[in-house]
Protein backbone atom coordinates (compact mmCIF):
# COMPACT_ATOMS: atom_id res chain seq x y z
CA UNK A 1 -13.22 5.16 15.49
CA UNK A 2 -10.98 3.22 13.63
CA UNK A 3 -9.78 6.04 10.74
CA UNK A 4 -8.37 7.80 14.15
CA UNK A 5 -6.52 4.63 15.61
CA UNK A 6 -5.07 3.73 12.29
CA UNK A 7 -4.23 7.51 12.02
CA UNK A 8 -2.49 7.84 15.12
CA UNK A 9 -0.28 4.77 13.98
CA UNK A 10 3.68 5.59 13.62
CA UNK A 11 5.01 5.15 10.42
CA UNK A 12 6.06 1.53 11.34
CA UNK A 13 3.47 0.33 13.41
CA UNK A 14 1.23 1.41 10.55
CA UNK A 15 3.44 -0.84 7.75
CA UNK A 16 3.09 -4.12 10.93
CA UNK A 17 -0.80 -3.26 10.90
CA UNK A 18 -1.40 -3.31 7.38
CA UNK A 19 1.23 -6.79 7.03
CA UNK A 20 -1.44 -8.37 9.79
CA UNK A 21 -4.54 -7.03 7.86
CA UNK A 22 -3.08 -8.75 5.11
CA UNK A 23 -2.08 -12.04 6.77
CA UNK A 24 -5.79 -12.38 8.47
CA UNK A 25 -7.19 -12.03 5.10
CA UNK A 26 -5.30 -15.29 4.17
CA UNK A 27 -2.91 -12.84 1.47
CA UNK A 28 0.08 -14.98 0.17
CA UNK A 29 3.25 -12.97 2.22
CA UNK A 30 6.48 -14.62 0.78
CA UNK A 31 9.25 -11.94 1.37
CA UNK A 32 11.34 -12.57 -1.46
CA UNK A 33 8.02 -12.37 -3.87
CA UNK A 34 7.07 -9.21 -2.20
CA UNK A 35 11.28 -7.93 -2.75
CA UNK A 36 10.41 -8.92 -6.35
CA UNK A 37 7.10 -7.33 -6.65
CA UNK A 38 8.88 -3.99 -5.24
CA UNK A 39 10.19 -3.08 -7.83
CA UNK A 40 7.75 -3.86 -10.62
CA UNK A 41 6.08 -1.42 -8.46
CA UNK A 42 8.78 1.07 -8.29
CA UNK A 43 9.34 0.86 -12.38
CA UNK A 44 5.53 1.02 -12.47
CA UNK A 45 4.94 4.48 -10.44
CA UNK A 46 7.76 5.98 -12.16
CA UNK A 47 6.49 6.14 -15.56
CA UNK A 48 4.95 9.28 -16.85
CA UNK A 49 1.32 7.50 -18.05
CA UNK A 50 0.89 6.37 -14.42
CA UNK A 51 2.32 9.78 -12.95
CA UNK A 52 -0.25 12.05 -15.45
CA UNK A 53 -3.40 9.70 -14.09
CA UNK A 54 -2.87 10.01 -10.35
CA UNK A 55 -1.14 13.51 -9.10
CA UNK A 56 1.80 11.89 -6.88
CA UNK A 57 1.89 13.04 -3.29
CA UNK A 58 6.15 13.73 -3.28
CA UNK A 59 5.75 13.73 0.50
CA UNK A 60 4.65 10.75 1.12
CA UNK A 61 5.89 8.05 3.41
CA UNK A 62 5.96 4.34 3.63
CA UNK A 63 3.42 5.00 6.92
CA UNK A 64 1.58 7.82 5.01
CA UNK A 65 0.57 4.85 2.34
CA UNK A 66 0.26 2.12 4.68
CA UNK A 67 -2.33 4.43 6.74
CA UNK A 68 -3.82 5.10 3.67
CA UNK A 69 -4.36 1.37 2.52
CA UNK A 70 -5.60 0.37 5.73
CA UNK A 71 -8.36 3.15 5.92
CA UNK A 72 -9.24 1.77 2.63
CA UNK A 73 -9.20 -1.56 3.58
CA UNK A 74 -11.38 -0.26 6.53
CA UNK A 75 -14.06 0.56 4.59
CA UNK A 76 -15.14 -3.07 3.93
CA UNK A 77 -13.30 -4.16 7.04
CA UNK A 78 -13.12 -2.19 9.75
CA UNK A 79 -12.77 -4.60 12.23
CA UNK A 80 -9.45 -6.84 11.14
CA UNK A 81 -8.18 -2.92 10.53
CA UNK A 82 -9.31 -2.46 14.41
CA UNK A 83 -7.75 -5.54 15.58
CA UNK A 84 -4.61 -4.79 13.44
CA UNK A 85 -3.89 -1.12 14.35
CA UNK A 86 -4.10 -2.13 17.87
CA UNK A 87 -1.93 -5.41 18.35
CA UNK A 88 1.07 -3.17 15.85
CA UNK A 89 0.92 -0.14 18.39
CA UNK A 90 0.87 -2.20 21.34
CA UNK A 91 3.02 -5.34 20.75
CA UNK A 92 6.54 -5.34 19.91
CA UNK A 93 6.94 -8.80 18.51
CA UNK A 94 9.20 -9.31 15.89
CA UNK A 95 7.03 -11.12 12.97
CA UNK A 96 9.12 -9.42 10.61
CA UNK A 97 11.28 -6.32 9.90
CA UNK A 98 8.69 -4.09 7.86
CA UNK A 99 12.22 -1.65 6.32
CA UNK A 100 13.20 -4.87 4.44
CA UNK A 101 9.50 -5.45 2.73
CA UNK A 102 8.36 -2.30 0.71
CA UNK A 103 5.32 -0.90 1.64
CA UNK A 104 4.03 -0.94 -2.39
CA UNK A 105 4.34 -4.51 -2.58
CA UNK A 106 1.54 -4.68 0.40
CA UNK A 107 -0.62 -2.16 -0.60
CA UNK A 108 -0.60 -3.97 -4.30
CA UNK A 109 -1.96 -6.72 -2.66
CA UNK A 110 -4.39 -5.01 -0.65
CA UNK A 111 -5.95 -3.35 -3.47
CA UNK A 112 -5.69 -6.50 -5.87
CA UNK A 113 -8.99 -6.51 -7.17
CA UNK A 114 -8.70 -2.32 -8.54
CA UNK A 115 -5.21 -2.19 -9.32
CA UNK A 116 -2.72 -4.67 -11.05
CA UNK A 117 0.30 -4.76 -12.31
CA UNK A 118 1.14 -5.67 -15.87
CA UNK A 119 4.49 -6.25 -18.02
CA UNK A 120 4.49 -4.92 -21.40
CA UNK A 121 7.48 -6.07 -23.19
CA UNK A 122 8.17 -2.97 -24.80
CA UNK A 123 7.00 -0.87 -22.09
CA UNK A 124 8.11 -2.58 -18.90
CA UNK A 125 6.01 -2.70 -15.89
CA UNK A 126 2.83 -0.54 -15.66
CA UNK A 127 -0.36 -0.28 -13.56
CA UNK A 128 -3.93 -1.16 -14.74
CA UNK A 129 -6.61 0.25 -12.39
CA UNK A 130 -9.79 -1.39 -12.78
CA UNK A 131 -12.04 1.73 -12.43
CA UNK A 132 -10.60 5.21 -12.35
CA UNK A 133 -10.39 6.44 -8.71
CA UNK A 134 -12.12 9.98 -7.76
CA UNK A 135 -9.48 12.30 -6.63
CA UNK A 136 -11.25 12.76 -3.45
CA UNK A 137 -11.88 9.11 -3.12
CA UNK A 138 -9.93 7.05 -0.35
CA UNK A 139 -8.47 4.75 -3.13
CA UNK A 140 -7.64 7.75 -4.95
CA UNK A 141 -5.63 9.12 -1.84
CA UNK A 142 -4.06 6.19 -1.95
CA UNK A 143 -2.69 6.05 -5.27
CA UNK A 144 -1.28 9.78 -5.00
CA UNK A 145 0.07 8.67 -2.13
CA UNK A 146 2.12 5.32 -3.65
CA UNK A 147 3.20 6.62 -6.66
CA UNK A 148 4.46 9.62 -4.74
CA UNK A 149 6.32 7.11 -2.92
CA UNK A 150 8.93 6.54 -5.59
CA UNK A 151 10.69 8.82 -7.59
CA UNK A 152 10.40 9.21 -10.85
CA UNK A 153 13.96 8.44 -13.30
């Protein structure tokens, strides 16, 4: 079953597996975009608005999300996820150093079409979600878990 193989991933292999999900779907990856893009994210999860829609998981990690956004990527692709999981926990190539790209850059553009961000010029950066997630829902999970990810200022 794929949920388990993705689960089993290490925090790293699980950040490689969601950057090859992401590649195979033809996803623009320019590193210093996705640097940028980090923090809009960062500024994003740490305002209150976002925090009080989605309950932040504090203990998540950069694997913890990636995991997450790859079992919700699995749901309408379960394969590529497959594929993915196992070529990160079995080959050791080095496409890329996952620590230098944020995981919250990826997962934004994994989840593109129900979650964007947007620049208010009074507000600063902020997150529009396209429907409003169930808290039980995978994409819900998912959105504790990222916000969680950074900590609030």
């Amino acid at each position: 079953m794929v949920g388990n193989r993705v689960m089993a991933l290490s925090d790293g292999d699980a950040v490689a597996a969601l950057w090859l999900v992401l590649e195979q779907q033809g996803a623009p990856l320019d590193a210093a975009q996705l640097r940028a893009d980090e923090a809009r994210v960062a500024e994003a999860a740490g305002r209150r608005d976002v925090r009080a829609e989605a309950v932040p998981d504090e203990k998540a990690t950069p694997g913890d999300v990636a995991r997450a956004a790859l079992l919700y990527l699995a749901e309408s692709d379960a394969d590529t996820v497959a594929r993915a999981a196992e070529i990160a926990a079995t080959e050791r190539a080095e496409r890329f150093d996952p620590a230098l790209i944020g995981v919250g850059a990826l997962v934004m553009i994994a989840i593109r079409t129900e979650f964007k961000l947007e620049r208010d010029p009074e507000k600063g950066w902020s997150f529009k979600i396209h429907h409003k997630p169930m808290r039980d829902s995978t994409l819900g999970r998912l959105i504790s878990k990222l916000i969680g990810l950074y900590p609030q200022p």
